[in-house]
Protein backbone atom coordinates (compact mmCIF):
# COMPACT_ATOMS: atom_id res chain seq x y z
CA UNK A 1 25.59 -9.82 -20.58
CA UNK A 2 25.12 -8.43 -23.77
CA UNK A 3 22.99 -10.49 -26.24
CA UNK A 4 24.09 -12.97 -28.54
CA UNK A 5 22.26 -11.78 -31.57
CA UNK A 6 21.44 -8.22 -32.69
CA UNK A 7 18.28 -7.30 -32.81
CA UNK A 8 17.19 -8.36 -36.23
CA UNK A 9 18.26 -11.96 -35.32
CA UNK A 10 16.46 -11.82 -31.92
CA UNK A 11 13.33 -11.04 -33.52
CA UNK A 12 13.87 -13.60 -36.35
CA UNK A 13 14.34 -16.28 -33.77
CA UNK A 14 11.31 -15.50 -31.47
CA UNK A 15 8.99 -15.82 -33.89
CA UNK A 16 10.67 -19.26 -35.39
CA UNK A 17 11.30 -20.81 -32.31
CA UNK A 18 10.39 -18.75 -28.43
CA UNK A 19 6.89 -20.07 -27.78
CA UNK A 20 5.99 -17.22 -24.85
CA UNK A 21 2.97 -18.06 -22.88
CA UNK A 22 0.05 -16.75 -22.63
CA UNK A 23 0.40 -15.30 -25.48
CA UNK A 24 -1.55 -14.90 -28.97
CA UNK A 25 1.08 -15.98 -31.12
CA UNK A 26 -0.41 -14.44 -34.53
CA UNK A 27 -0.56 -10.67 -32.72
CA UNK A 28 3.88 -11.06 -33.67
CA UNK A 29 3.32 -11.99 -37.58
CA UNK A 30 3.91 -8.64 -38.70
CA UNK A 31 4.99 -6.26 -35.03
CA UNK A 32 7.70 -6.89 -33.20
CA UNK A 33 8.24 -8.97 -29.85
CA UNK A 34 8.92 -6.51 -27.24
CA UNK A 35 12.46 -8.11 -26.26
CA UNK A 36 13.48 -6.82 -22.98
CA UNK A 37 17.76 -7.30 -22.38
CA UNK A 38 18.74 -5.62 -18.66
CA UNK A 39 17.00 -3.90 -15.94
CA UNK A 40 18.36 -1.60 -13.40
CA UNK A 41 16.20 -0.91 -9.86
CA UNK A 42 12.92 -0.21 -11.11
CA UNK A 43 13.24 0.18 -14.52
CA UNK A 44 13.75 -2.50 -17.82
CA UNK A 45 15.39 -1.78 -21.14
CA UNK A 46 15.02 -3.19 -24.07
CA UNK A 47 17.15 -4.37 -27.29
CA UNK A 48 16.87 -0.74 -28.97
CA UNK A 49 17.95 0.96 -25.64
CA UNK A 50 14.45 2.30 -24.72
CA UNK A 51 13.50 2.17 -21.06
CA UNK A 52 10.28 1.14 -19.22
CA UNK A 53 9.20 1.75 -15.76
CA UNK A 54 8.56 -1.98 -14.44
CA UNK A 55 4.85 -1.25 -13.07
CA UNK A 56 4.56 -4.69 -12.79
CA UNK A 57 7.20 -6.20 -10.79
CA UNK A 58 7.85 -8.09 -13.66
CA UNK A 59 4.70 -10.38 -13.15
CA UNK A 60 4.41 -9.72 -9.10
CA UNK A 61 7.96 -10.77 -8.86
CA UNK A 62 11.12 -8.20 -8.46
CA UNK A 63 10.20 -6.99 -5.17
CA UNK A 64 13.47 -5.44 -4.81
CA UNK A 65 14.23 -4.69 -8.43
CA UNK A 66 16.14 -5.27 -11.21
CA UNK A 67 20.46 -5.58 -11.10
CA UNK A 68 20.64 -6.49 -7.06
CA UNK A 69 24.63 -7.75 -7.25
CA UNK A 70 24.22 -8.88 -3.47
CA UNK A 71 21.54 -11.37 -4.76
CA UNK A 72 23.84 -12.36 -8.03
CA UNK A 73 27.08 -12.55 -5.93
CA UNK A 74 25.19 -15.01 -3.17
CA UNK A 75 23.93 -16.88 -6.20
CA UNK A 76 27.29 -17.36 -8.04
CA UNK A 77 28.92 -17.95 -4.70
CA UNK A 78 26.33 -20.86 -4.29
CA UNK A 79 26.75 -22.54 -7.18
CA UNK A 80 30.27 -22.54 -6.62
CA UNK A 81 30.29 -24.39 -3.72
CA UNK A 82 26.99 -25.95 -4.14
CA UNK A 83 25.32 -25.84 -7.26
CA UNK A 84 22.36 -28.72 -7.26
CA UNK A 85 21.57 -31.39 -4.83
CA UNK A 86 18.02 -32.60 -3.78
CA UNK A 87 15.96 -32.45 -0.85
CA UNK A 88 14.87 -36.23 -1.10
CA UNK A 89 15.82 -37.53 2.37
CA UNK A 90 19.07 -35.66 2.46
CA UNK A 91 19.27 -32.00 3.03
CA UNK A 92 21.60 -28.71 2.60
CA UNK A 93 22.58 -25.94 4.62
CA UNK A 94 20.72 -23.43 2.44
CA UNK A 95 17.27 -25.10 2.65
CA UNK A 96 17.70 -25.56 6.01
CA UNK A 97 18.37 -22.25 6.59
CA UNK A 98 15.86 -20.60 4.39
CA UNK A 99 13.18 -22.96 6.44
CA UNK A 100 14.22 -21.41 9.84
CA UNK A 101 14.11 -17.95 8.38
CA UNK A 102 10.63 -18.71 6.97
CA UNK A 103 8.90 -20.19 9.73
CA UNK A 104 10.27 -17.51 11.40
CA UNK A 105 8.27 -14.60 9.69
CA UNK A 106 5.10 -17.10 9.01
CA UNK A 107 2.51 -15.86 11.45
CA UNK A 108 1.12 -18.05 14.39
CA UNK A 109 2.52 -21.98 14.26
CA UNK A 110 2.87 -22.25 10.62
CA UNK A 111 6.43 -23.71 10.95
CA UNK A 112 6.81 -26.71 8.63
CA UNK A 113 8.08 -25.32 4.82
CA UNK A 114 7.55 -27.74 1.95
CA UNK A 115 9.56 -26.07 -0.89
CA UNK A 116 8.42 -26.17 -5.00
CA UNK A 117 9.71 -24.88 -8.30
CA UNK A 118 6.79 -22.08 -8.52
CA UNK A 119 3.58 -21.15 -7.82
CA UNK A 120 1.20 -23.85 -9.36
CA UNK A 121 3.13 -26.40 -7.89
CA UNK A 122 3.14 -24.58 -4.47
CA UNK A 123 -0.92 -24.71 -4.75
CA UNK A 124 -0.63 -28.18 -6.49
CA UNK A 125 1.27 -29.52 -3.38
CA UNK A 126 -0.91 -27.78 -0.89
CA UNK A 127 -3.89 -29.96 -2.47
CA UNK A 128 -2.02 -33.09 -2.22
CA UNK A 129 -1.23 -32.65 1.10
CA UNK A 130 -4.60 -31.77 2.54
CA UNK A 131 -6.27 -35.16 0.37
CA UNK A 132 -3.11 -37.03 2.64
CA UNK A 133 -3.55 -35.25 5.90
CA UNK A 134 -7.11 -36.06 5.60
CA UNK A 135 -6.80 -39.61 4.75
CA UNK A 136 -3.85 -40.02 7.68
CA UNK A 137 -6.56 -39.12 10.28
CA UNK A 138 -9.07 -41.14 9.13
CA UNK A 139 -11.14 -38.15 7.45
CA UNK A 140 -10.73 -40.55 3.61
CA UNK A 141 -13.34 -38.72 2.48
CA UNK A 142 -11.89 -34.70 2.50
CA UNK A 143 -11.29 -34.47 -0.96
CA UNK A 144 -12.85 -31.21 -2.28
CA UNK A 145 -11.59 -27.70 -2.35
CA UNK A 146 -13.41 -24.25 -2.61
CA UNK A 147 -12.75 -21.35 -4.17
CA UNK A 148 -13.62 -17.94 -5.75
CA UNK A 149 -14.89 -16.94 -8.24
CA UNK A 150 -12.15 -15.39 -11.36
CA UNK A 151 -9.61 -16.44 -8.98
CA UNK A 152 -6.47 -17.75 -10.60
CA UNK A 153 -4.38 -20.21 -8.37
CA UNK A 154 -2.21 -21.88 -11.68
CA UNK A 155 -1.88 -23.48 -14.69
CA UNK A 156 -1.06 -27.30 -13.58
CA UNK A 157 -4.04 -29.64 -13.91
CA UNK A 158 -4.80 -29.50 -10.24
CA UNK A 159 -4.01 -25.43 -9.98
CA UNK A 160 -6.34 -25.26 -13.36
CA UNK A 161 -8.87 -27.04 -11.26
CA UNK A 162 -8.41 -24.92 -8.55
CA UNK A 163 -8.73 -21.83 -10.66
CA UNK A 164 -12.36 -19.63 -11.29
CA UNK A 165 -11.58 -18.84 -14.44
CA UNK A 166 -13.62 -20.98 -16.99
CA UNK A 167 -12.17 -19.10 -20.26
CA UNK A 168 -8.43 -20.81 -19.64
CA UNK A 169 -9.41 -24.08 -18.26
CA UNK A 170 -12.32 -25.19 -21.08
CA UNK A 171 -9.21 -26.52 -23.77
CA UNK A 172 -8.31 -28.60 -21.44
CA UNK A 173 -11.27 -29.88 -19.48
CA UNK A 174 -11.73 -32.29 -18.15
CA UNK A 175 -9.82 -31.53 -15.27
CA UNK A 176 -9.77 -32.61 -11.39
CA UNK A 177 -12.78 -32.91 -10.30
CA UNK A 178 -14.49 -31.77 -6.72
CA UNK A 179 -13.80 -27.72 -7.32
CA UNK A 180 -16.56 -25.67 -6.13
CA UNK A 181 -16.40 -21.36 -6.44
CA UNK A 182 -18.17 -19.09 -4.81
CA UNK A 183 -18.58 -15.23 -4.74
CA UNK A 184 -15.27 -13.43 -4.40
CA UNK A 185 -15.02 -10.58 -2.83
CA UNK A 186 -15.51 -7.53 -5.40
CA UNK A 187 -17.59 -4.91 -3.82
CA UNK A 188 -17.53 -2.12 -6.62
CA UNK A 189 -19.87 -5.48 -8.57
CA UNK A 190 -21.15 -6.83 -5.25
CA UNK A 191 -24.67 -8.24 -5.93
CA UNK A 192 -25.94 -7.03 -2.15
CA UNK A 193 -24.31 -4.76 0.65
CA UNK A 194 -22.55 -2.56 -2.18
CA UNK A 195 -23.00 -0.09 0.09
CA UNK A 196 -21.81 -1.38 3.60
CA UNK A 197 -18.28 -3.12 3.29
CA UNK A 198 -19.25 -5.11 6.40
CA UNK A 199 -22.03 -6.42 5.50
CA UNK A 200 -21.04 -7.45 2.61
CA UNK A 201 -17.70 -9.51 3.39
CA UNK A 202 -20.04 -11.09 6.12
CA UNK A 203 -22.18 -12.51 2.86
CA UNK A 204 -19.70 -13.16 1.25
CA UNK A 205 -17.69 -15.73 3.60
CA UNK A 206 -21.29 -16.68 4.41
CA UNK A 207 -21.35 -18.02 0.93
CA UNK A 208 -18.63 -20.38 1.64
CA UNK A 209 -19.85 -21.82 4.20
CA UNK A 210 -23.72 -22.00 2.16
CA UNK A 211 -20.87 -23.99 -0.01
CA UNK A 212 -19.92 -26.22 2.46
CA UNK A 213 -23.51 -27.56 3.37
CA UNK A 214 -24.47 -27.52 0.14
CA UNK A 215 -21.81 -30.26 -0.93
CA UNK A 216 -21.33 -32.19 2.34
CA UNK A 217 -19.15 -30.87 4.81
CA UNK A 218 -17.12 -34.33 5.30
CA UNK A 219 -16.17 -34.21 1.82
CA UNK A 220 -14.49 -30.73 1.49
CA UNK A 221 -11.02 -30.73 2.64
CA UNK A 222 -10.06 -27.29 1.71
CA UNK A 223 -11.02 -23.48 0.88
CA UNK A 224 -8.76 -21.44 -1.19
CA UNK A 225 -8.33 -17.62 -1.01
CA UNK A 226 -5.56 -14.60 -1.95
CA UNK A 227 -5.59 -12.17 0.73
CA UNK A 228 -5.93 -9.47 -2.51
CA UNK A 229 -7.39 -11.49 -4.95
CA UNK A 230 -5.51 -10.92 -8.47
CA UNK A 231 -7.42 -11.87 -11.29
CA UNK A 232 -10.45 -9.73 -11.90
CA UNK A 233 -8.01 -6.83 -11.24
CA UNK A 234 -7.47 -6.35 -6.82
CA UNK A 235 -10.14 -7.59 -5.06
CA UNK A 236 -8.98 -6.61 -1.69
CA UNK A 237 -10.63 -8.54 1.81
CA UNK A 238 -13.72 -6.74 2.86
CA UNK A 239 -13.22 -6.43 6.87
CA UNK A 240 -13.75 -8.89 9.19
CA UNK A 241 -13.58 -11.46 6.05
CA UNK A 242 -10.89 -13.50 6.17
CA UNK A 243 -11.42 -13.77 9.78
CA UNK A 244 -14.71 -15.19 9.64
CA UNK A 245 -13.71 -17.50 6.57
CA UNK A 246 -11.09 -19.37 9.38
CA UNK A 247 -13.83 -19.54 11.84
CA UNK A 248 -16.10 -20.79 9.07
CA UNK A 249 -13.02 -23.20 8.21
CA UNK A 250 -12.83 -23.97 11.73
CA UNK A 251 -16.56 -24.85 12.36
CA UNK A 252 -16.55 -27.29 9.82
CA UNK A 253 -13.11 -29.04 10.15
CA UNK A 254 -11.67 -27.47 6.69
CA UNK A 255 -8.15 -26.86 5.90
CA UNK A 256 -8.09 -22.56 5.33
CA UNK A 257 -5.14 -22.13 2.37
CA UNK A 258 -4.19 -18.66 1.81
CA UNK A 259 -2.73 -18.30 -1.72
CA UNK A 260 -0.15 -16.04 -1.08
CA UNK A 261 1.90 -15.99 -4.23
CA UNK A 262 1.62 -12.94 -5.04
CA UNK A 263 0.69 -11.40 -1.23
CA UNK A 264 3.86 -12.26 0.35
CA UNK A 265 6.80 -10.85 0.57
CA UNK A 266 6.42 -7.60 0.75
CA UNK A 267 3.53 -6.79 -1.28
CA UNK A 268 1.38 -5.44 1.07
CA UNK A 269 3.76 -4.37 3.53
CA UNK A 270 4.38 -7.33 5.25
CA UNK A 271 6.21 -10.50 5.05
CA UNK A 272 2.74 -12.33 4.56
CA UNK A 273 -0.82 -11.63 3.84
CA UNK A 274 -2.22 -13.15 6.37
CA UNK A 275 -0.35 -11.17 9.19
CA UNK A 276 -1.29 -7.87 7.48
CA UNK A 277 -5.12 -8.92 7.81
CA UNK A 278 -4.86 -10.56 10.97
CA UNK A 279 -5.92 -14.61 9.99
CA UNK A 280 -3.46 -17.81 10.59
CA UNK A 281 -4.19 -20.05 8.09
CA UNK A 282 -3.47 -23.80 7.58
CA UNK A 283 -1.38 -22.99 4.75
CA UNK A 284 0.23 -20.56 3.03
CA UNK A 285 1.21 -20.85 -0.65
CA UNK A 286 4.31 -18.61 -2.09
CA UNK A 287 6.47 -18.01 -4.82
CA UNK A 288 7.17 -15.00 -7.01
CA UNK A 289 8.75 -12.46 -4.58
CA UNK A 290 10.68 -14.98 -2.40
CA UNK A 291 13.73 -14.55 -4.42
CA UNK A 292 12.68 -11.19 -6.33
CA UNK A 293 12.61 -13.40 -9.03
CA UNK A 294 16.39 -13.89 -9.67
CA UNK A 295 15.93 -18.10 -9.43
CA UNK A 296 12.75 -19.78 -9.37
CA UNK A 297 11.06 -20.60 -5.91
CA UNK A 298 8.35 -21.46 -4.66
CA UNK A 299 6.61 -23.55 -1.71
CA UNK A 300 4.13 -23.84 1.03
CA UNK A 301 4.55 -23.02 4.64
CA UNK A 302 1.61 -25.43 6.96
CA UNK A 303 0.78 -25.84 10.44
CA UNK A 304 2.50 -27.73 12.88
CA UNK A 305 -0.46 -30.44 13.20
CA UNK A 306 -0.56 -31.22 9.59
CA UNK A 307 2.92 -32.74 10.27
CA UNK A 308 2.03 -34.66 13.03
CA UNK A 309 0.63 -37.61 11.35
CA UNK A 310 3.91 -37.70 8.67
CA UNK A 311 6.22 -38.43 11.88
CA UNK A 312 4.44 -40.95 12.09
CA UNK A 313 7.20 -44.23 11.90
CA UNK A 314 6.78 -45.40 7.99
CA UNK A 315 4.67 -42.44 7.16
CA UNK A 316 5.89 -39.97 4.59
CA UNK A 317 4.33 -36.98 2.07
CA UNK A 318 4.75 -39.02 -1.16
CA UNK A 319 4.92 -35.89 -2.97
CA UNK A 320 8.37 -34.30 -4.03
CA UNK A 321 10.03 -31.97 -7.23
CA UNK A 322 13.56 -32.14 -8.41
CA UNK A 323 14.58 -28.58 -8.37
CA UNK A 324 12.75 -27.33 -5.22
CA UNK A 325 14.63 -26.23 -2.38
CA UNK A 326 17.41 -26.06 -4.91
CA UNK A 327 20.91 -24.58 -3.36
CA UNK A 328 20.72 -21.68 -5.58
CA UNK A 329 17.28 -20.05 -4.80
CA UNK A 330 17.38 -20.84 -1.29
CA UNK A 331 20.61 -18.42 -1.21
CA UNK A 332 18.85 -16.17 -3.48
CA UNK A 333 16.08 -16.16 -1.34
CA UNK A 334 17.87 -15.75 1.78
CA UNK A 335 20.33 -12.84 0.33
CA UNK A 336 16.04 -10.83 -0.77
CA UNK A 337 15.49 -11.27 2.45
CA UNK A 338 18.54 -9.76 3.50
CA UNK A 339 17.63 -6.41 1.13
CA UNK A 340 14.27 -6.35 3.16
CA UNK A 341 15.76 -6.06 6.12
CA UNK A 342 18.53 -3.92 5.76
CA UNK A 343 16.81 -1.29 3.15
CA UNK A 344 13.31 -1.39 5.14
CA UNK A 345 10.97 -2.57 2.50
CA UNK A 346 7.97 -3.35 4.44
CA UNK A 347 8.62 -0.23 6.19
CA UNK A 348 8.80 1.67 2.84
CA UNK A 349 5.38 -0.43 1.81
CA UNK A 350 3.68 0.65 4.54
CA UNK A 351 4.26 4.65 4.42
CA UNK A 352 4.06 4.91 0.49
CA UNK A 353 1.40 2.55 -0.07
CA UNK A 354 -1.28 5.27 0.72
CA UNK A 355 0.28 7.50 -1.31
CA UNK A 356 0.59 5.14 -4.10
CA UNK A 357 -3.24 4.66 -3.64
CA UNK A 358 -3.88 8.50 -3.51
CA UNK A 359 -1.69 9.06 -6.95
CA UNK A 360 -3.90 6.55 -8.64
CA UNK A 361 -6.87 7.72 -7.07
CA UNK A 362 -6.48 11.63 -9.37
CA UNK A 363 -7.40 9.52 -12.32
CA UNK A 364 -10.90 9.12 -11.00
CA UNK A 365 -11.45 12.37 -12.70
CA UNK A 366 -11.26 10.53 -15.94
CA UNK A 367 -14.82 9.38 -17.97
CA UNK A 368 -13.16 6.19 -18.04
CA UNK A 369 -11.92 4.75 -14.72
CA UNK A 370 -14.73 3.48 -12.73
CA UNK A 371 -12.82 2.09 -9.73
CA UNK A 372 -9.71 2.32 -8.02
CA UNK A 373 -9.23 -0.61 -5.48
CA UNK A 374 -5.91 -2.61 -3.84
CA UNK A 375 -3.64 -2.47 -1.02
CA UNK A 376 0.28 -1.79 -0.41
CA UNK A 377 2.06 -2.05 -3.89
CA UNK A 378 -0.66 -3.99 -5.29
CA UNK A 379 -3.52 -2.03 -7.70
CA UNK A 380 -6.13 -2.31 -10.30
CA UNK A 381 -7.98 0.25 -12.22
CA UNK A 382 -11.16 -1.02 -13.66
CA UNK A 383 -11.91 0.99 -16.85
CA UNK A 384 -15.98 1.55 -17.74
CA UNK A 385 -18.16 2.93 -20.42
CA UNK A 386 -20.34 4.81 -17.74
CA UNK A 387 -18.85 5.62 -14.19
CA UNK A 388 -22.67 6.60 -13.06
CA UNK A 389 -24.30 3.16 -13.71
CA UNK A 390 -20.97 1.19 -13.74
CA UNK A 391 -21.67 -0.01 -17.38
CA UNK A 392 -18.74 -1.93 -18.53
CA UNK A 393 -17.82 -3.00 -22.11
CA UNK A 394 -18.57 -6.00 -24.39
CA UNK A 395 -16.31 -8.88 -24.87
CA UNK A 396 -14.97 -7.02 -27.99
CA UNK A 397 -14.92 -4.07 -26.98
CA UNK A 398 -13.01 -4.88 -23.88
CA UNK A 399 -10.52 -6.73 -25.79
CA UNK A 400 -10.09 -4.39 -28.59
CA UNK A 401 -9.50 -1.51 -26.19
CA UNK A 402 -7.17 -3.39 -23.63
CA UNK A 403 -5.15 -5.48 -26.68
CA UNK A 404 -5.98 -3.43 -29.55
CA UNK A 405 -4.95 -0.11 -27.78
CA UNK A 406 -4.28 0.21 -24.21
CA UNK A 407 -1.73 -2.44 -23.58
CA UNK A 408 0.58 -1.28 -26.42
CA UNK A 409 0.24 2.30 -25.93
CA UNK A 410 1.12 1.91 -22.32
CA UNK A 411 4.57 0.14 -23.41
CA UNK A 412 5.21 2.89 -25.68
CA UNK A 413 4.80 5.25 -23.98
CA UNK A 414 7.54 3.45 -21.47
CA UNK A 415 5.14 1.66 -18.07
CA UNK A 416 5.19 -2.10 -18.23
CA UNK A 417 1.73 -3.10 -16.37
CA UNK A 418 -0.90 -5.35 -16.92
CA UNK A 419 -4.34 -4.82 -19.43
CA UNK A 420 -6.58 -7.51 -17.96
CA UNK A 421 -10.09 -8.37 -19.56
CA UNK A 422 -10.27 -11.38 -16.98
CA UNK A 423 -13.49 -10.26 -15.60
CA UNK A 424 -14.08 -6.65 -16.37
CA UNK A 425 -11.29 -4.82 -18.21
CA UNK A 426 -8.60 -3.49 -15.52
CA UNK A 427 -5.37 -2.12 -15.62
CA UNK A 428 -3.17 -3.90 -12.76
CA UNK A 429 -0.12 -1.83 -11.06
CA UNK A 430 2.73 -4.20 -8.56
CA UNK A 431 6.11 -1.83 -9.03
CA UNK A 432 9.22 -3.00 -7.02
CA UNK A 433 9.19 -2.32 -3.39
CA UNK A 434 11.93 0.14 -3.73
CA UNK A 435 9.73 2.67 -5.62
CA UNK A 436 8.57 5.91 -3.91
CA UNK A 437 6.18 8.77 -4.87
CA UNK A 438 8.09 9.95 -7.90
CA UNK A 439 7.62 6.83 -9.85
CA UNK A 440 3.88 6.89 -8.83
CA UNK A 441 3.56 10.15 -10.84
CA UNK A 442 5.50 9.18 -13.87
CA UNK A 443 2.91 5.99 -13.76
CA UNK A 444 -0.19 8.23 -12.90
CA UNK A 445 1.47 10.46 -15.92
CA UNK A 446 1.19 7.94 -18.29
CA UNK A 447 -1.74 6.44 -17.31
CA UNK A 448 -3.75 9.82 -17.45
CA UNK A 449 -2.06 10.41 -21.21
CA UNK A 450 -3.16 6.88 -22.62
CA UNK A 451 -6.27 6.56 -21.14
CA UNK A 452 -7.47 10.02 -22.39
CA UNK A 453 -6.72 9.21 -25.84
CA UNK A 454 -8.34 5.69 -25.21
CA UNK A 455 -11.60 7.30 -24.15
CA UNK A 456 -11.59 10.02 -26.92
CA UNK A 457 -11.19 7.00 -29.44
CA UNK A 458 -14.73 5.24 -28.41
């Protein structure tokens, strides 16, 4: 669909009325807003025609990319013969459906899908129903949750509070209370064991447990943790970690939640996180990739024993959003999973996904890349001053070469990715699922051209 304005009037209304998020609003007083209008497999265009590699997935999201017309078709079909009904006592065949499917591919006897809009509610709802669960068995006092440290779980009050980093949830403190972080699990800044990846993920889940005694065991009811974490740029599980967090989780009676919003789906070459690193969870969390991103979806997947007290005669979740489960996205979602299967996407995850890693890996030859660190289709580059002692920049000088440089030259120069100075200043990578070794050179090209003049320019 072409748009309805041309592009002077586009960028006239933006300004005057499109409040984007995230977003310093002053940075589009004199440039213009980078207005994207179609996208076609792994590429975006925008309103002058110019196209883009989508390095990004969007944000984490078209796992299949861009212009899919067996996704459209099942959505218009839907809403043709179904376009909107809730999931408040009364179901449809498409939730229903997408459930089965679901609790299908969830690992061990996570079987019981609680749908959302997104992924803040999806972490939101996961809270909500481990503070129930808890109170349903006579545990009233499970109220706290734990997690790391620059971790972002979402932007809802309870998601904020969930979240590690301080920077976006100060304006609007104060939030929920009974959040505790700990160490996450960044070994190229690990503060012991830099050395010995063992070691270290051993100290680090011990941490969470230190965390548990610390603040009374019968008062936590749950830890929180992305099988790659995102923020901070791809902090991928040290091994043996996540396994010893469930046994820690076990020990002590907590509910283990693995945030898989981004992880799922594809993302690191298979349908879920926590199969790919061997853990089952209480919960998992999802969103983004579930329906590539054509309709909003999101939603948590639990164990069959945190159901058992809500069949309870009387007993219900009092929890519940309009638009989840909605007709639409569970046929969007069911026609993604449909592309997995029949184009091989995990299987295409799995064989590239080293080489993606080795294609980044050339630009450790540069001054400025320190680290190169991920898993699958899912990368960050942490940039430094000094790759012998790891010296990283200032607050300004991270965010005047990441927003003042990087980021724009990068779009320019035609790669959509993320500039991150959450933490120390990274360059995250999360292209479609469909990509393959070419596209990892034209990204390693650009890369290599943009950080070379970024370095010369210090």
């Amino acid at each position: 669909m072409e748009p309805r304005l041309n592009s002077e009037n586009l960028q006239r209304a933006a300004k005057d009325h499109l409040w984007m998020h995230f977003t310093e609003m002053a940075a589009y007083h004199e440039a213009d807003v980078p207005v994207i209008t179609r996208g076609e497999g792994a590429y975006v265009y925008d309103d002058r025609g110019e196209r883009y590699l989508d390095g990004l997935s969007g944000l984490f999201v078209s796992q299949v990319g861009h212009g899919r017309t067996e996704i459209a078709d099942a959505i218009a079909e839907q809403a043709r013969e179904l376009a909107y009904f809730p999931i408040w006592t009364y179901a449809h065949p498409r939730a229903i459906e997408l459930a089965d499917r679901l609790a299908g591919l969830a690992p061990g006897d996570l079987n019981r899908v609680f749908f959302t809009g997104g992924g803040s509610e999806a972490v939101e709802s996961a809270w909500k129903l481990a503070r129930q669960y808890f109170k349903a068995i006579g545990q009233p006092t499970r109220h706290k949750v734990i997690s790391r440290n620059i971790a972002y779980h979402g932007t809802t009050l309870g998601a904020l509070s969930i979240t590690g980093l301080q920077a976006i949830k100060s304006p609007f403190e104060p939030l929920v209370p009974s959040t505790i972080q700990v160490p996450n699990t960044n070994i190229y800044r690990a503060p012991v064991h830099g050395d010995d990846p063992e070691a270290f993920g051993r100290w680090a889940a011990d941490q969470i447990e230190e965390a548990i005694l610390q603040n009374d065991p019968e008062t936590i009811a749950a830890v929180y943790v992305e099988p790659v974490q995102n923020s901070g740029g791809c902090f991928p599980p040290p091994p043996g970690y996540l396994r010893r967090v469930r046994e820690i989780c076990d020990r002590h009676g907590v509910l283990m939640v693995s945030d898989e919003v981004i992880c799922a789906f594809g993302r690191l070459g298979e349908y879920f996180g926590a199969t790919k690193y061997g853990y089952v969870p209480d919960m998992i969390t999802f969103a983004k990739g579930a329906t590539s991103g054509y309709v909003p979806l999101g939603g948590l997947i639990a164990r069959d024993r945190l159901m058992e007290p809500f069949q309870e005669e009387g007993a219900a979740f009092l929890h519940g959003i309009t638009f989840a489960g909605h007709p639409v996205a569970a046929a969007a979602a069911l026609a993604n999973l449909d592309l997995f299967e029949s184009e091989g996407l995990l299987d295409n995850v799995r064989e590239n996904g080293p080489v993606f890693r080795a294609t980044l890996e050339r630009l450790l030859d540069l001054p400025i890349v320190g680290d190169v660190r991920g898993d699958g289709y899912f990368y960050g580059i942490e940039l430094v001053r000094d790759k012998e002692t790891k010296e990283t920049f200032s607050a300004e000088e991270s965010k005047s070469l990441l927003k003042g440089f990087i980021s724009s030259s990068l779009f320019a120069a035609g790669l959509v990715c993320r500039a991150d100075d959450r933490g120390e200043p990274v360059i995250q990578l999360s292209p479609p699922l469909t990509c393959g070794p070419e596209h990892f050179d034209e990204i390693e090209r650009i890369l290599r051209k943009v950080l070379t003049e970024a370095w010369e320019r210090l």
